[in-house]
N, C-alpha and C. Protein backbone atom coordinates (compact mmCIF):
# COMPACT_ATOMS: atom_id res chain seq x y z
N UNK A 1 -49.24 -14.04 25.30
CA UNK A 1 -48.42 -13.15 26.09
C UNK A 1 -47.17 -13.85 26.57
N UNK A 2 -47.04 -14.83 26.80
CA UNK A 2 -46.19 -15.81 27.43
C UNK A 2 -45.03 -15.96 26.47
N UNK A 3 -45.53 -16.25 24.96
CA UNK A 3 -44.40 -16.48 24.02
C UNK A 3 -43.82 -15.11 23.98
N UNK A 4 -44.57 -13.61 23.89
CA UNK A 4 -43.75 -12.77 23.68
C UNK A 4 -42.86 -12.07 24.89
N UNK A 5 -42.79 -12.50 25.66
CA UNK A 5 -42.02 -12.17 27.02
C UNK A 5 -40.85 -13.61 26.85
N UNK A 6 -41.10 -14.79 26.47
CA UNK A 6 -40.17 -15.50 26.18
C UNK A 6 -39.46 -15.22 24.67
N UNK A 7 -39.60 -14.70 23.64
CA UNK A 7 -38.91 -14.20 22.60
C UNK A 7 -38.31 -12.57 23.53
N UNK A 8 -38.62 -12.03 24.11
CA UNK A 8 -37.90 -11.04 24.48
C UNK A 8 -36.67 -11.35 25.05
N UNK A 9 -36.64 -12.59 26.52
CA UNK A 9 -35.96 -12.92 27.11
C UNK A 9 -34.34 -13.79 26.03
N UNK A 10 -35.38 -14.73 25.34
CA UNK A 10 -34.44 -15.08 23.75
C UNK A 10 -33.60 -13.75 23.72
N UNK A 11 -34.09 -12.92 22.93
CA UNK A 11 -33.60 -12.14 22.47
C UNK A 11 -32.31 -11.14 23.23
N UNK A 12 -32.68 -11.22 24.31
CA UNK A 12 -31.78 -10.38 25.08
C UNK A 12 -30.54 -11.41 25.64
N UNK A 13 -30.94 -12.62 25.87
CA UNK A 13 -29.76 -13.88 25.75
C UNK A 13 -29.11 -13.30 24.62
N UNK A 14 -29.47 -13.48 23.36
CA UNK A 14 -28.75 -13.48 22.14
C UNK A 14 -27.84 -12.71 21.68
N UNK A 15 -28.25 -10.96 22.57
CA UNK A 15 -27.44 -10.15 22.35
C UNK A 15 -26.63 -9.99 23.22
N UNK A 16 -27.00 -10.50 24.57
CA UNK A 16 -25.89 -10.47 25.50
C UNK A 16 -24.44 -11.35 25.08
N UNK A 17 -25.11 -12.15 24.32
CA UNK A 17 -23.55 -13.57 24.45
C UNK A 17 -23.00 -13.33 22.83
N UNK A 18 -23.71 -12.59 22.34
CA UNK A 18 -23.20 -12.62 21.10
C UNK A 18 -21.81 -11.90 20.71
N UNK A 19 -21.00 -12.17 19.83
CA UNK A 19 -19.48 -11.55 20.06
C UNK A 19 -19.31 -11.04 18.76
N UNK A 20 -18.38 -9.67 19.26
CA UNK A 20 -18.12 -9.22 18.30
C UNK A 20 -16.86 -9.79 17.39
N UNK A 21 -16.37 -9.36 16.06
CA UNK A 21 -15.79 -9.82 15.63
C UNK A 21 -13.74 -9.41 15.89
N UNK A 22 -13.69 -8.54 16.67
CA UNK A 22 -12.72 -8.30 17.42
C UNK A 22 -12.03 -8.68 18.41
N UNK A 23 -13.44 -9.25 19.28
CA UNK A 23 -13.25 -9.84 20.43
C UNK A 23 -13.10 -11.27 20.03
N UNK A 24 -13.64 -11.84 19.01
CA UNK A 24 -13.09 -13.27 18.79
C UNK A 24 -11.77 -13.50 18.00
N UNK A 25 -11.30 -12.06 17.52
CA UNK A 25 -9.94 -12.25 16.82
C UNK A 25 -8.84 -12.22 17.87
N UNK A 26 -8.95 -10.76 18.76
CA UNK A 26 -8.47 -11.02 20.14
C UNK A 26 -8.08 -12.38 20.50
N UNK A 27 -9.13 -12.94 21.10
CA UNK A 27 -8.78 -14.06 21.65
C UNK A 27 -7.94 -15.22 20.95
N UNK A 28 -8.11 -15.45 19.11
CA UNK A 28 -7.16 -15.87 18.41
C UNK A 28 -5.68 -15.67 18.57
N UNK A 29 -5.79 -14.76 18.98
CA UNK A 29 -4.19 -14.18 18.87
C UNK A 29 -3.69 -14.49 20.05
N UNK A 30 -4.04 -14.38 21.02
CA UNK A 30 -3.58 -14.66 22.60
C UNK A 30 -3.41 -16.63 22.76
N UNK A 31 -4.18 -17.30 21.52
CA UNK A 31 -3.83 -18.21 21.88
C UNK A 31 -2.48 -19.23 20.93
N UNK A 32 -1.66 -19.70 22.29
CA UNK A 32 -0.27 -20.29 21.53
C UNK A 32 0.17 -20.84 20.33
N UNK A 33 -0.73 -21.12 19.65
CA UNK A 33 -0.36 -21.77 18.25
C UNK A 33 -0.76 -20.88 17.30
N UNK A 34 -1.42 -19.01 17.61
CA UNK A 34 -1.11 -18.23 16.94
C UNK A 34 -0.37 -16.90 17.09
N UNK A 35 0.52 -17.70 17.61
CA UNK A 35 1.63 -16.64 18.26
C UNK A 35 1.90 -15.27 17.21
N UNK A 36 2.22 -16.08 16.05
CA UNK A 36 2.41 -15.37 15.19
C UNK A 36 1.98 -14.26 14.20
N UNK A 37 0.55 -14.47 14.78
CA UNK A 37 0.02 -13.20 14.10
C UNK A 37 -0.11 -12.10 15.39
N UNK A 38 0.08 -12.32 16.55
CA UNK A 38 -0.06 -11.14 17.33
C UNK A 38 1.64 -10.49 17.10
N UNK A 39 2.65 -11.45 16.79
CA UNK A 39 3.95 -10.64 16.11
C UNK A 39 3.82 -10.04 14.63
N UNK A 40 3.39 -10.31 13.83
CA UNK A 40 3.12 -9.83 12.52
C UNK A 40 2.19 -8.31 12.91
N UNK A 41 1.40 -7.93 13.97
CA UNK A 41 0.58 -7.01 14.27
C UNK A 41 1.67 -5.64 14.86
N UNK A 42 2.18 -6.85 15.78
CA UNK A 42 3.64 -5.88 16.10
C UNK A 42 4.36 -5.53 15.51
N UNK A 43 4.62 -6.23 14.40
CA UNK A 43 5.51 -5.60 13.35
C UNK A 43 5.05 -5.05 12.45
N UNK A 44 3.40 -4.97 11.64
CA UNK A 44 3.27 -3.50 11.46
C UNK A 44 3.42 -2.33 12.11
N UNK A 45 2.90 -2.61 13.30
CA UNK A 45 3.05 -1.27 13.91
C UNK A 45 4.51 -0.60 13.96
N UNK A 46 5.28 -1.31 14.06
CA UNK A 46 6.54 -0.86 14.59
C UNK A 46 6.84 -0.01 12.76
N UNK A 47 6.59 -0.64 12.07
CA UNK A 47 6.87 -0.12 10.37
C UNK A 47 6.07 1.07 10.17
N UNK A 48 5.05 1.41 10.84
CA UNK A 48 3.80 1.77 11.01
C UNK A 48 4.28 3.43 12.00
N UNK A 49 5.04 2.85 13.08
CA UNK A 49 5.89 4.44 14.05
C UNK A 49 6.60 5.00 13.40
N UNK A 50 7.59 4.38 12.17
CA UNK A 50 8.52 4.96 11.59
C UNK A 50 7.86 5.50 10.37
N UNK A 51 8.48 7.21 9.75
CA UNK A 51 8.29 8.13 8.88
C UNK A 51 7.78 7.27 7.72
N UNK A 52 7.16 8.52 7.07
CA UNK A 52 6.84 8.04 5.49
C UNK A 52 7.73 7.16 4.65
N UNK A 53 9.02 7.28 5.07
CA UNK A 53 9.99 7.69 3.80
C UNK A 53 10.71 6.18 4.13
N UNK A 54 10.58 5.69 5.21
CA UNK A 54 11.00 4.44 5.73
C UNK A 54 9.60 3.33 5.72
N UNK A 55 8.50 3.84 5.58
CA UNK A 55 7.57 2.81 5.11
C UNK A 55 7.91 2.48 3.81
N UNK A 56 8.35 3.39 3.40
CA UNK A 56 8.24 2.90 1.67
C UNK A 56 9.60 1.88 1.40
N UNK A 57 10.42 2.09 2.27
CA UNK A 57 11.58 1.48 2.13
C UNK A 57 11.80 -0.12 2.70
N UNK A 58 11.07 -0.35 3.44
CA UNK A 58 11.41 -1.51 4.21
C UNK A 58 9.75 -2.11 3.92
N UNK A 59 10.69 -3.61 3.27
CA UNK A 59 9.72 -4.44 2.81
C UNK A 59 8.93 -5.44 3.82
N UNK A 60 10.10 -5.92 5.13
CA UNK A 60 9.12 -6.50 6.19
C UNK A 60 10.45 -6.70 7.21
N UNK A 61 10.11 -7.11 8.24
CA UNK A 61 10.86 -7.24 9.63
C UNK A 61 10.52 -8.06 10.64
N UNK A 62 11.48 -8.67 10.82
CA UNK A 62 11.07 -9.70 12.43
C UNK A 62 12.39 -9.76 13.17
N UNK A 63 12.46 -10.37 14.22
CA UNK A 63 12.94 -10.40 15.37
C UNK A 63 13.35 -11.89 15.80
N UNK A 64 14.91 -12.32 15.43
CA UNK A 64 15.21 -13.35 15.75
C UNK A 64 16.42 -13.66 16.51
N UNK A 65 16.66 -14.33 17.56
CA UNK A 65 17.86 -14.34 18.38
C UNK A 65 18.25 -12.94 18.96
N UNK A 66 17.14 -12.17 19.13
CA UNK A 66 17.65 -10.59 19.63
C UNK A 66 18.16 -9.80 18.76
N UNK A 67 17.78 -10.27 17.26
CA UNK A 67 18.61 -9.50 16.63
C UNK A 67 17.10 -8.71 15.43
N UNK A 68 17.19 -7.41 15.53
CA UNK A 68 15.83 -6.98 14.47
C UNK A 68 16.54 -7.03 13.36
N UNK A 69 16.09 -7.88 12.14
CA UNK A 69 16.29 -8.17 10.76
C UNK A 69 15.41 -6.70 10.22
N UNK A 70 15.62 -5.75 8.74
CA UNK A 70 14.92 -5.43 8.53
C UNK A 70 15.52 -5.60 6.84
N UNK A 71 14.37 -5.63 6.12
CA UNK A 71 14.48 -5.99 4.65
C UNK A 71 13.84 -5.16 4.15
N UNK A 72 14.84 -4.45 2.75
CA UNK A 72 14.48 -3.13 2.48
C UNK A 72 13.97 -3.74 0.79
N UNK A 73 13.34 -2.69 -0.05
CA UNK A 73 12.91 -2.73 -0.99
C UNK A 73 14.46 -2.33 -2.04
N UNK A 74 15.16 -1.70 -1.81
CA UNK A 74 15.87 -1.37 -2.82
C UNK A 74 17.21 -1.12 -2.65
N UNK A 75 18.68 -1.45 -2.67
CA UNK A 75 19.59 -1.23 -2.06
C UNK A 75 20.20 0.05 -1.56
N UNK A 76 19.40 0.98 -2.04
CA UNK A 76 19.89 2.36 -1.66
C UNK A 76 19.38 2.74 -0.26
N UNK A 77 18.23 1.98 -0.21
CA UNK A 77 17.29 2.32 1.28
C UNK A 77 18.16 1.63 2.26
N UNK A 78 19.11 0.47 2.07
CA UNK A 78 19.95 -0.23 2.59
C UNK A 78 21.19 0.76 3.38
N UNK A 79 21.83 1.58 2.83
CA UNK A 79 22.70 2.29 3.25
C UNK A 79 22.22 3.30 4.03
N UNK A 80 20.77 3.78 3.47
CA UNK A 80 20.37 5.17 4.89
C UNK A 80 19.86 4.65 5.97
N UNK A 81 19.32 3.10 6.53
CA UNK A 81 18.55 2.13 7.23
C UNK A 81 20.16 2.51 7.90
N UNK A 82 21.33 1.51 7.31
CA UNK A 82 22.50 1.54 8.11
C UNK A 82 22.69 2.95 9.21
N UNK A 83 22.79 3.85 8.05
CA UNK A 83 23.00 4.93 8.95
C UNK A 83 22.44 5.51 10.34
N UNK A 84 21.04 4.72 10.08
CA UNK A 84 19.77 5.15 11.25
C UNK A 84 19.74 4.18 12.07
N UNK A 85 20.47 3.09 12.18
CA UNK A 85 20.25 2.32 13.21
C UNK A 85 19.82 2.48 14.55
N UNK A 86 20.31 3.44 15.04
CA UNK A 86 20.23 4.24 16.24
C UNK A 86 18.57 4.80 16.53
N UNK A 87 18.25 5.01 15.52
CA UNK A 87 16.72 5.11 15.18
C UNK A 87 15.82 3.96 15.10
N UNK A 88 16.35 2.91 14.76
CA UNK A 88 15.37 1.68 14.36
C UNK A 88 15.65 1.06 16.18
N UNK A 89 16.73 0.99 16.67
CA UNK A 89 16.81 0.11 17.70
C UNK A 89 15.68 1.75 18.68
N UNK A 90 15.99 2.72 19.01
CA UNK A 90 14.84 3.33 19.88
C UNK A 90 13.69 3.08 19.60
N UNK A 91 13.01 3.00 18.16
CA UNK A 91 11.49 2.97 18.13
C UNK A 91 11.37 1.53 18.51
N UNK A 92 11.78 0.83 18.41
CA UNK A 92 12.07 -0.62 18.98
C UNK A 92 11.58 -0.84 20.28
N UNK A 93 12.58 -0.17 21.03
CA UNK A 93 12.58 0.11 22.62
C UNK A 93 11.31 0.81 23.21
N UNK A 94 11.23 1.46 22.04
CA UNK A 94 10.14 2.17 22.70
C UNK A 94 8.39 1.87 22.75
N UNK A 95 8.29 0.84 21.62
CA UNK A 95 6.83 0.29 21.10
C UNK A 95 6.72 -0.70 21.97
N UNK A 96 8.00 -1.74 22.76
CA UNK A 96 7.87 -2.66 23.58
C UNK A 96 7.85 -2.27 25.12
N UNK A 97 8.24 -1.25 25.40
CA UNK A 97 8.46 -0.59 26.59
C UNK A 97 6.51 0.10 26.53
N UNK A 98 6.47 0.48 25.84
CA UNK A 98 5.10 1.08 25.33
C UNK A 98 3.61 0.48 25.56
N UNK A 99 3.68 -0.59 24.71
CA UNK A 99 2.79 -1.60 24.44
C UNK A 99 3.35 -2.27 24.79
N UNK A 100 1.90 -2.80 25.19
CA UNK A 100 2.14 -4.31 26.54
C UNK A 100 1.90 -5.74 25.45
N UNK A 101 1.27 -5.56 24.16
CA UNK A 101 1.21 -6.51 23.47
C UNK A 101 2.40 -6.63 23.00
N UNK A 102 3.24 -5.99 22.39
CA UNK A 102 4.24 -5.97 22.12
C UNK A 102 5.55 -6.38 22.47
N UNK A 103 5.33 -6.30 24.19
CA UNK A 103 6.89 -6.20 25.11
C UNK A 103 8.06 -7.26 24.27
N UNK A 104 7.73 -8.58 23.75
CA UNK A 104 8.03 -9.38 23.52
C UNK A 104 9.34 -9.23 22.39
N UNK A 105 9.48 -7.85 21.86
CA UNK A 105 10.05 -7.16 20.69
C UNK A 105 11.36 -6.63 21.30
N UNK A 106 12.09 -7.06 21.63
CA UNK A 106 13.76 -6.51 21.97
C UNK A 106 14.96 -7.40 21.02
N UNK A 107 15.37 -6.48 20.82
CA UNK A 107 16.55 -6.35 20.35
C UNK A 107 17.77 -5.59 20.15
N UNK A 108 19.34 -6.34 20.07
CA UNK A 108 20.30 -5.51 21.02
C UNK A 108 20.75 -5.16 19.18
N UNK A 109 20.81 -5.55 18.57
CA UNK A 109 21.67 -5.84 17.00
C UNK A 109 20.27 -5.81 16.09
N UNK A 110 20.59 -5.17 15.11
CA UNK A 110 19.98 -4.61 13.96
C UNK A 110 20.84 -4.62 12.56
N UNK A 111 20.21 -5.78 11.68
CA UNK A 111 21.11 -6.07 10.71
C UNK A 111 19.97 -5.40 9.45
N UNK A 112 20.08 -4.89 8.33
CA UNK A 112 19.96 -4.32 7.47
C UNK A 112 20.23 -5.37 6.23
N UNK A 113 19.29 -5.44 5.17
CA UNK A 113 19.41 -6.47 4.12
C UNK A 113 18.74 -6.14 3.08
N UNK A 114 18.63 -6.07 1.78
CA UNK A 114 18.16 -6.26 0.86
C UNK A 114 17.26 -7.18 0.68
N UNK A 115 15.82 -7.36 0.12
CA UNK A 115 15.61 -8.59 -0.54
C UNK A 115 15.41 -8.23 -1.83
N UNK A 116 15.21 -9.25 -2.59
CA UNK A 116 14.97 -8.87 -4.11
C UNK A 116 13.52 -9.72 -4.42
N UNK A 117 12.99 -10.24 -3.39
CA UNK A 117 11.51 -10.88 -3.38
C UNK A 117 10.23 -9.61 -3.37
N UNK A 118 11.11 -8.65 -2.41
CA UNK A 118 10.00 -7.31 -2.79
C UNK A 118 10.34 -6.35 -3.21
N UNK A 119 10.27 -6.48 -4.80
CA UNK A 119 11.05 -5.14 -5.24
C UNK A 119 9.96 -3.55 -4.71
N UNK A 120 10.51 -2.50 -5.27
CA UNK A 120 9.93 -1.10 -5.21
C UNK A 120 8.46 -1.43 -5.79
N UNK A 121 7.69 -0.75 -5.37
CA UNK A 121 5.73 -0.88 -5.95
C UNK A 121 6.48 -0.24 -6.91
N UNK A 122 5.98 -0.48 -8.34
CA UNK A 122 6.28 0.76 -9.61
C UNK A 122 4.65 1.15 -9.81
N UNK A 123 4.66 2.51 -9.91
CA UNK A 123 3.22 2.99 -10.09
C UNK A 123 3.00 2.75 -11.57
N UNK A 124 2.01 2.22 -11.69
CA UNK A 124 1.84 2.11 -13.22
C UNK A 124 0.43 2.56 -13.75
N UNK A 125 0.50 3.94 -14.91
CA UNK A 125 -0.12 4.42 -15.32
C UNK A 125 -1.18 3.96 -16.20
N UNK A 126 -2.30 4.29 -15.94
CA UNK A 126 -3.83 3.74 -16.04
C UNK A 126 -3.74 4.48 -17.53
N UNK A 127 -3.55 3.46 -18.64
CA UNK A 127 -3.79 3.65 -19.76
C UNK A 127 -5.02 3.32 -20.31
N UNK A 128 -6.15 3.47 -19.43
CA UNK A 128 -7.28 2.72 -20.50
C UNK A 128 -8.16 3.72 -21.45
N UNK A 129 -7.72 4.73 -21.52
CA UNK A 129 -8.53 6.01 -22.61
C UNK A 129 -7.83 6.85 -23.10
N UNK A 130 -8.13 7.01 -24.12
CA UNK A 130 -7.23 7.43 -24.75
C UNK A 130 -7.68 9.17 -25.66
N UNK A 131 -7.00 10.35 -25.19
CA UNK A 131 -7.89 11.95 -25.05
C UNK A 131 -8.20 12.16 -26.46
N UNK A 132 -9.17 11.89 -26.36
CA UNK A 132 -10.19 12.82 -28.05
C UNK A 132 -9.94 14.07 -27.93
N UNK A 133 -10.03 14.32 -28.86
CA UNK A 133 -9.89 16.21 -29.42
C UNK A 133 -10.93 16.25 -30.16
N UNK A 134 -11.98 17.79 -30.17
CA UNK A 134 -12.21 17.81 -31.33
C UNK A 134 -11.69 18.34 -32.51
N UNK A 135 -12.02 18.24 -33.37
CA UNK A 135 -10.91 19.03 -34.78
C UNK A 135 -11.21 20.54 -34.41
N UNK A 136 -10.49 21.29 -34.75
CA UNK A 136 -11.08 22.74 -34.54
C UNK A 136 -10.68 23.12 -36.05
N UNK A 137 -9.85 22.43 -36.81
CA UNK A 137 -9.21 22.91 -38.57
C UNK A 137 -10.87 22.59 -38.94
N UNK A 138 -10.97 23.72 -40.42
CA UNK A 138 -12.11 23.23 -41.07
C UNK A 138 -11.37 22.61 -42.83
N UNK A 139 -12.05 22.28 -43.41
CA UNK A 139 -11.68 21.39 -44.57
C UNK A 139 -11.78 22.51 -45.64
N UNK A 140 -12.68 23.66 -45.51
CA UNK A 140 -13.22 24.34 -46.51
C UNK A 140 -12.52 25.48 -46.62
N UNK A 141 -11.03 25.02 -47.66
CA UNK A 141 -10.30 26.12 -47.41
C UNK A 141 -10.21 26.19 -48.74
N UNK A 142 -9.61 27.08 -49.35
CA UNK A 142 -9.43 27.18 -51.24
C UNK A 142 -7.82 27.03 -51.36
N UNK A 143 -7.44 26.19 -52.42
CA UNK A 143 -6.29 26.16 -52.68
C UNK A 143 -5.67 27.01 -53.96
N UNK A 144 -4.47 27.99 -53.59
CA UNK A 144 -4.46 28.90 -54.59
C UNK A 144 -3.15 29.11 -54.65
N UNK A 145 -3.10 27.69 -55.24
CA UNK A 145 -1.12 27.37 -55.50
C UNK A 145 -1.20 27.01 -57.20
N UNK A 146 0.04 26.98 -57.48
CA UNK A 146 -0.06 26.50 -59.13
C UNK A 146 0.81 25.62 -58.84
N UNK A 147 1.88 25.16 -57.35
CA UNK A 147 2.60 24.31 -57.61
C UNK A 147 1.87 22.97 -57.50
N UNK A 148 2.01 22.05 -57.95
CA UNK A 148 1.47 20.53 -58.25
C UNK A 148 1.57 19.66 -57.05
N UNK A 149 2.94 19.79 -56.47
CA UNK A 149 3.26 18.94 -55.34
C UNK A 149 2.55 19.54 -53.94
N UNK A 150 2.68 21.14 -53.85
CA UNK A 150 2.01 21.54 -52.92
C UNK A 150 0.92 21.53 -52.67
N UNK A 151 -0.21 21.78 -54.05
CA UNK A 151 -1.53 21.82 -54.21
C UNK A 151 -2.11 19.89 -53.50
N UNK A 152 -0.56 18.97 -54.02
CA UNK A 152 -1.07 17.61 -53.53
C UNK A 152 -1.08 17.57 -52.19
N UNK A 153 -0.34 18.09 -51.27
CA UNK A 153 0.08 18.61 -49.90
C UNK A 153 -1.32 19.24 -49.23
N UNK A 154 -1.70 19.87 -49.75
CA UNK A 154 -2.58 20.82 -49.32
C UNK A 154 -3.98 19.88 -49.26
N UNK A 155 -4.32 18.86 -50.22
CA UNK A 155 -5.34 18.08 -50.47
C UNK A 155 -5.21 17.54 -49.81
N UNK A 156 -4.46 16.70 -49.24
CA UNK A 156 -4.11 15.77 -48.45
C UNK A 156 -4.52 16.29 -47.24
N UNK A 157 -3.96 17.41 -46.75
CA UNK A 157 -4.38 17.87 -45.53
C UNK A 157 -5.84 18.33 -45.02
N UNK A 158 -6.57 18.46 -46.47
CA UNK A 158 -7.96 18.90 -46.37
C UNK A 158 -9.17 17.06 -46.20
N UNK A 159 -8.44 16.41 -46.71
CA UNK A 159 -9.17 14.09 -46.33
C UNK A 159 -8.51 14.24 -45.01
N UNK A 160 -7.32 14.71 -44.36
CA UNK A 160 -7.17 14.08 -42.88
C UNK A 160 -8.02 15.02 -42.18
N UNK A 161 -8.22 16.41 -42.38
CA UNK A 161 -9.34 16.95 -41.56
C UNK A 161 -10.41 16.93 -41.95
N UNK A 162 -10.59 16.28 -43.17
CA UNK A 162 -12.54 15.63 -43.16
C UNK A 162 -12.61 14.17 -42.06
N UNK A 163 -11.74 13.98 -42.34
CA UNK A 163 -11.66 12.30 -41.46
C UNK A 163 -11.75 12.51 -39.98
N UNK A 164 -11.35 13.34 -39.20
CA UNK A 164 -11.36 13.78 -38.02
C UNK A 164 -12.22 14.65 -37.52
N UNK A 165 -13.41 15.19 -38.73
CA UNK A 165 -14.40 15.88 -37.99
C UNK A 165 -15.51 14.44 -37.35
């Protein structure tokens, strides 16, 4: 009786102190020499507030000297980013004003760049099968030509649809 009231007590130690795997990443991040991944978190998110159409466009972003860098996938996304600035610096303002993990994210200047390290994803089509048909022609047709070349025409066409049944 003694051991099983002491395996209970075990046991309830074990689950009390035991940690989840969130709570030990948490605490990774809060500490100084991984500064950097609690900014990399912030900067999905911030890629993450903005529309569809600007995820696809902007390849990654950080925050240096007050100034938000953002690096686009393709130079065309480059000129409508320009145009929206006004947009990139509010959601800015607003994810750090927002979130308290975040606050750390200000910036007055927003420069716009190309890289050519991440081009566009190209979707690329899954060629691995290739569509069977069945024949629906039958072979058993009568040929009722007298011309020579056609009658050879016609034979011919009757071996490629034996071959394909």
């Amino acid at each position: 009786m003694s051991t099983a009231t002491h395996n209970d007590t075990a046991n309830r130690c074990y689950n009390k102190n035991m940690k989840k795997a969130h709570t030990i990443l948490s605490h990774l991040i809060n500490q100084p020499q991984f500064r950097f991944l609690k900014q990399q978190t912030c900067y999905q998110k911030y890629i993450k507030l903005l529309g569809g159409k600007y995820q696809k466009a902007i390849a990654f972003v950080y925050i240096k000297n007050e100034t938000l860098f953002v690096a686009v996938t393709h130079p065309g996304f480059k000129m409508e980013l320009n145009y929206n600035r006004d947009l990139l610096k509010s959601v800015l303002t607003q994810l750090s004003s927002l979130d308290n993990e975040c606050e750390m994210m200000k910036a007055d200047k927003v420069v716009v760049f190309h890289s050519k390290y991440h081009p566009v994803a190209k979707v690329v089509d899954d060629i691995t099968t290739v569509p069977y048909y069945h024949e629906r022609a039958h072979s058993d047709f009568k040929i009722e030509t007298e011309d020579e070349a056609l009658k050879e025409k016609f034979e011919d066409i009757q071996k490629v649809i034996k071959c394909n049944q």
